[in-house]
Protein backbone atom coordinates (compact mmCIF):
# COMPACT_ATOMS: atom_id res chain seq x y z
CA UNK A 1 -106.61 -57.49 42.16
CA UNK A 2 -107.97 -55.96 39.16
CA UNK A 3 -106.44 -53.42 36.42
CA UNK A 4 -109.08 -52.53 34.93
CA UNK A 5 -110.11 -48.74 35.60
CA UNK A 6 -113.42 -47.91 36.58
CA UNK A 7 -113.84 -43.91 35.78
CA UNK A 8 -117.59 -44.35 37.30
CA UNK A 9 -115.45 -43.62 40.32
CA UNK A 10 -114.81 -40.11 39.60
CA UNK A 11 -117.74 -39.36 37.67
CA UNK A 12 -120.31 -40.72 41.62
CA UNK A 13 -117.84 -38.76 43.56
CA UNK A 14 -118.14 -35.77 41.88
CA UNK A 15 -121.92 -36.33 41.88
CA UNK A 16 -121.95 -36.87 45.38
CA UNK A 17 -119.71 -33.67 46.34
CA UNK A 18 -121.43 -31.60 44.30
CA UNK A 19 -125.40 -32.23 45.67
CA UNK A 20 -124.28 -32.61 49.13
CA UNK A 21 -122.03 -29.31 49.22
CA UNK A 22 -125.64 -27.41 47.06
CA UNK A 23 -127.79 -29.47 49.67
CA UNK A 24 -125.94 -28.00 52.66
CA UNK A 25 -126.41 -24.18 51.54
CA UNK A 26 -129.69 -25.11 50.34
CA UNK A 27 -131.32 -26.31 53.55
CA UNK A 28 -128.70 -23.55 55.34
CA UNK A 29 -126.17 -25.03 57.20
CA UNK A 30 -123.28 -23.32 55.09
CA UNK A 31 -121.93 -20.40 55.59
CA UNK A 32 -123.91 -17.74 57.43
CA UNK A 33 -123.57 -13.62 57.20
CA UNK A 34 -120.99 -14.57 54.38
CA UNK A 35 -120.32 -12.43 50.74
CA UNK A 36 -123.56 -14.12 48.68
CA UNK A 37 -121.50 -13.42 45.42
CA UNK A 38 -118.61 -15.28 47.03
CA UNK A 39 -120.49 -18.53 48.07
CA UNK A 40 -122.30 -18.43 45.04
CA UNK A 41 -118.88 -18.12 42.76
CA UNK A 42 -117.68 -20.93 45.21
CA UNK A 43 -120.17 -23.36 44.57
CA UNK A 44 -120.04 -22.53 40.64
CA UNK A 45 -116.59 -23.85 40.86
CA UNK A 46 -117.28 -27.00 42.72
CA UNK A 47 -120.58 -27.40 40.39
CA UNK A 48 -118.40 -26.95 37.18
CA UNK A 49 -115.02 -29.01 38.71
CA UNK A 50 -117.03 -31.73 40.65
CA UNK A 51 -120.05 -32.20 39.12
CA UNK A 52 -119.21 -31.18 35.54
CA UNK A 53 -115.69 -31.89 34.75
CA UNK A 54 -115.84 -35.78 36.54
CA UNK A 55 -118.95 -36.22 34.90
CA UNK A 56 -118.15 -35.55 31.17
CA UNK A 57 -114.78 -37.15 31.79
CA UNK A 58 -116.38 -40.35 32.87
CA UNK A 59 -118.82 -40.01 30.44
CA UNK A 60 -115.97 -39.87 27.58
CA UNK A 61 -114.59 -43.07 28.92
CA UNK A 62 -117.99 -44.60 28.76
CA UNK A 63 -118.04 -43.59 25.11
CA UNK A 64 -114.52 -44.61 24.15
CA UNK A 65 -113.35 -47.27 26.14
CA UNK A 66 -116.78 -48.96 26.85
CA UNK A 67 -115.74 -49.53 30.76
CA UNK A 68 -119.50 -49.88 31.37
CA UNK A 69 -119.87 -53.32 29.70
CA UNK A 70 -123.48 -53.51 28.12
CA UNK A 71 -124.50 -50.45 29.23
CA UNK A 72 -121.73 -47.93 28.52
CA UNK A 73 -123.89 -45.89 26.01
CA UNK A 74 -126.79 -45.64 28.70
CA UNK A 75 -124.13 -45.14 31.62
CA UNK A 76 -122.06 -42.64 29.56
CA UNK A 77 -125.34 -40.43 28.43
CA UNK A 78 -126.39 -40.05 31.75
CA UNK A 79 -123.35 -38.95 33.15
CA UNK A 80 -122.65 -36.82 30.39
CA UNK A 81 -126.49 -34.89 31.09
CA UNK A 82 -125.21 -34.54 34.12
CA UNK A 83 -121.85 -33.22 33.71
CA UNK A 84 -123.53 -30.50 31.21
CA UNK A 85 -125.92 -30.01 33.86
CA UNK A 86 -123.48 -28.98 36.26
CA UNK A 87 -121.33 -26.79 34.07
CA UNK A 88 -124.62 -24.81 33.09
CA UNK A 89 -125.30 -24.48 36.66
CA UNK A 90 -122.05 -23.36 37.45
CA UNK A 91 -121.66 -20.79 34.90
CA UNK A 92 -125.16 -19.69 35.68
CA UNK A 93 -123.49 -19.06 39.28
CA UNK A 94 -120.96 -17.21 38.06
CA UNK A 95 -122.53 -15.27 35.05
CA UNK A 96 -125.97 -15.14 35.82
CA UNK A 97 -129.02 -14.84 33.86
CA UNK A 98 -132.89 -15.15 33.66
CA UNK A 99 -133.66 -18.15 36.50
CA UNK A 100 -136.94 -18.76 34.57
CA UNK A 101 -135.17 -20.22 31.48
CA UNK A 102 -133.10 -22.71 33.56
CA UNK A 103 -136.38 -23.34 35.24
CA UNK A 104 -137.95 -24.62 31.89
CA UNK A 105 -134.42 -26.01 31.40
CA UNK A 106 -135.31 -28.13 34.71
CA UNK A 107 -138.72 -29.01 33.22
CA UNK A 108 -137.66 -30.05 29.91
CA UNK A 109 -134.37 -32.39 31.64
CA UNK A 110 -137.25 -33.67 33.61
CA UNK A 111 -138.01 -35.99 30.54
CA UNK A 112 -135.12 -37.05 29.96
CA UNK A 113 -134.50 -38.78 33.62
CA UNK A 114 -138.11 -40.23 33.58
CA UNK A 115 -136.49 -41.89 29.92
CA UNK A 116 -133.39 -42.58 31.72
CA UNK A 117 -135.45 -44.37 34.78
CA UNK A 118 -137.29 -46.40 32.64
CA UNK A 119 -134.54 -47.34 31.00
CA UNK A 120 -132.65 -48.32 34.79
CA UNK A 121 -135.98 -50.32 35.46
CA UNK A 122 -136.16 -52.11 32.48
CA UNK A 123 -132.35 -53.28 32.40
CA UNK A 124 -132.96 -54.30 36.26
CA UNK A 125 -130.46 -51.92 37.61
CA UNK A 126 -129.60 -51.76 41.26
CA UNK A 127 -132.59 -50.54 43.77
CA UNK A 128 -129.93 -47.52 44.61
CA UNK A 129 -129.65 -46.43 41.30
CA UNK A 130 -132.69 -46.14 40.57
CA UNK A 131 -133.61 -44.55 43.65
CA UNK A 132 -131.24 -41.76 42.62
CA UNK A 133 -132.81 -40.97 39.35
CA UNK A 134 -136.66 -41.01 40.92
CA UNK A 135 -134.98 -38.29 43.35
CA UNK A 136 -133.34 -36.22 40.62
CA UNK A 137 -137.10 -36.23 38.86
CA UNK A 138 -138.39 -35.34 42.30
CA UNK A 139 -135.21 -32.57 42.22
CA UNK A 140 -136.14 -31.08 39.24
CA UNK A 141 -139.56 -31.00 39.32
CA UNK A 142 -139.12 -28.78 42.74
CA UNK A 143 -136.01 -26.93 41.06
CA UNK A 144 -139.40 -25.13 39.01
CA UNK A 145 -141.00 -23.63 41.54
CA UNK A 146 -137.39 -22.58 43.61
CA UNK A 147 -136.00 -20.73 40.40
CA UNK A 148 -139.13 -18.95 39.79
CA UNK A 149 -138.95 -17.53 42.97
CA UNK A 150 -142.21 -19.13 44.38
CA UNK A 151 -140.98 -19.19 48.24
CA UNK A 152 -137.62 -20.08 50.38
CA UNK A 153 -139.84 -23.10 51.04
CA UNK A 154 -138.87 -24.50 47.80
CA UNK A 155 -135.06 -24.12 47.61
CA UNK A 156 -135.03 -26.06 51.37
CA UNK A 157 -136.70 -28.96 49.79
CA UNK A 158 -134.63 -28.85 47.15
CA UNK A 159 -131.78 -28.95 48.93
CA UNK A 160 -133.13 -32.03 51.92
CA UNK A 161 -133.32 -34.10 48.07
CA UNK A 162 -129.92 -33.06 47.01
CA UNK A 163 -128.51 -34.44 50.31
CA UNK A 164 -130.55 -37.60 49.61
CA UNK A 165 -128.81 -37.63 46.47
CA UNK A 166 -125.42 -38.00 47.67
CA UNK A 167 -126.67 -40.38 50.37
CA UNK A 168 -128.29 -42.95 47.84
CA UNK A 169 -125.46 -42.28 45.52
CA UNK A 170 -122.84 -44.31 48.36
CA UNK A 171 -123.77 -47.87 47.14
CA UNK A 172 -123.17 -46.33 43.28
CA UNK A 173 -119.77 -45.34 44.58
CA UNK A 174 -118.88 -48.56 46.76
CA UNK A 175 -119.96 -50.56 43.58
CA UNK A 176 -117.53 -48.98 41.30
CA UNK A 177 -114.88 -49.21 43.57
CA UNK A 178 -115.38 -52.68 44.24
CA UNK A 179 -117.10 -52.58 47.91
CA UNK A 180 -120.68 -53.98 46.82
């Protein structure tokens, strides 16, 4: 039996939690004739606890502990976008704000997974892995159109890709805990 910690762990759970649990009020199978202000404060926590706190913690071990072997800069950058991602959506959730600028916010973080899924291709990551990251691009590139208020349509995609998220993200999370 090993010792050795794997924080990835915590850090694919999280993801997985926190697109599945968006997903599910996205596409509208959560809670129905319910206080908007309350479901939205609800998922800001499990967008900042989930999908932000696991993330940057995992991402801090990547960092300082180099649990990721070769690739525990690349591993702990992307988990760290993420984890900021998810805090800034969860504060957006619970503050609020102009939905345009996190729109462009979507546009500009676009790049930086298209860099991050070149990188996964080039260093022969797992077909899972990298199916996650061309789903986040496909994600954010719909995210646009959703926060500028372009049609319900939009946000129900979004959320049928945040579902596929967690679903691809599995293998991630049977890897790091030693299943695959």
């Amino acid at each position: 039996m090993s010792t050795v910690i794997n924080p990835e762990v915590i850090g694919v759970f999280g993801l997985m939690v926190t697109v599945i649990v968006f997903g599910l009020e996205q596409v509208g199978v959560g809670v129905k004739g319910g206080n908007l202000s309350e479901i939205s404060k609800s998922l800001a926590y499990i967008a900042i606890i989930f999908g932000g706190v696991t993330q940057i913690f995992t991402s801090l071990c990547m960092y300082l502990f180099s649990v990721g072997g070769d690739h525990s800069l690349y591993l702990g950058t992307v988990f760290g976008f993420f984890g900021l991602f998810w805090v800034m959506v969860g504060v957006f959730f619970i503050k609020g704000g102009d939905k345009k600028v996190l729109a462009h916010f979507f546009g500009v973080s676009w790049f930086l997974i298209l860099a991050f899924l070149i990188i996964a291709i080039q260093d022969a990551f797992p077909w899972y892995f990298i199916t996650v990251l061309v789903l986040i691009l496909g994600l954010l590139a719909v995210l646009i159109p959703a926060w500028y208020g372009k049609g319900a349509i939009w946000g129900r995609i979004a959320g049928v890709i945040n579902i596929l998220i967690g679903l691809f993200a599995i293998p991630i999370f049977l890897g790091a805990i030693g299943l695959m």
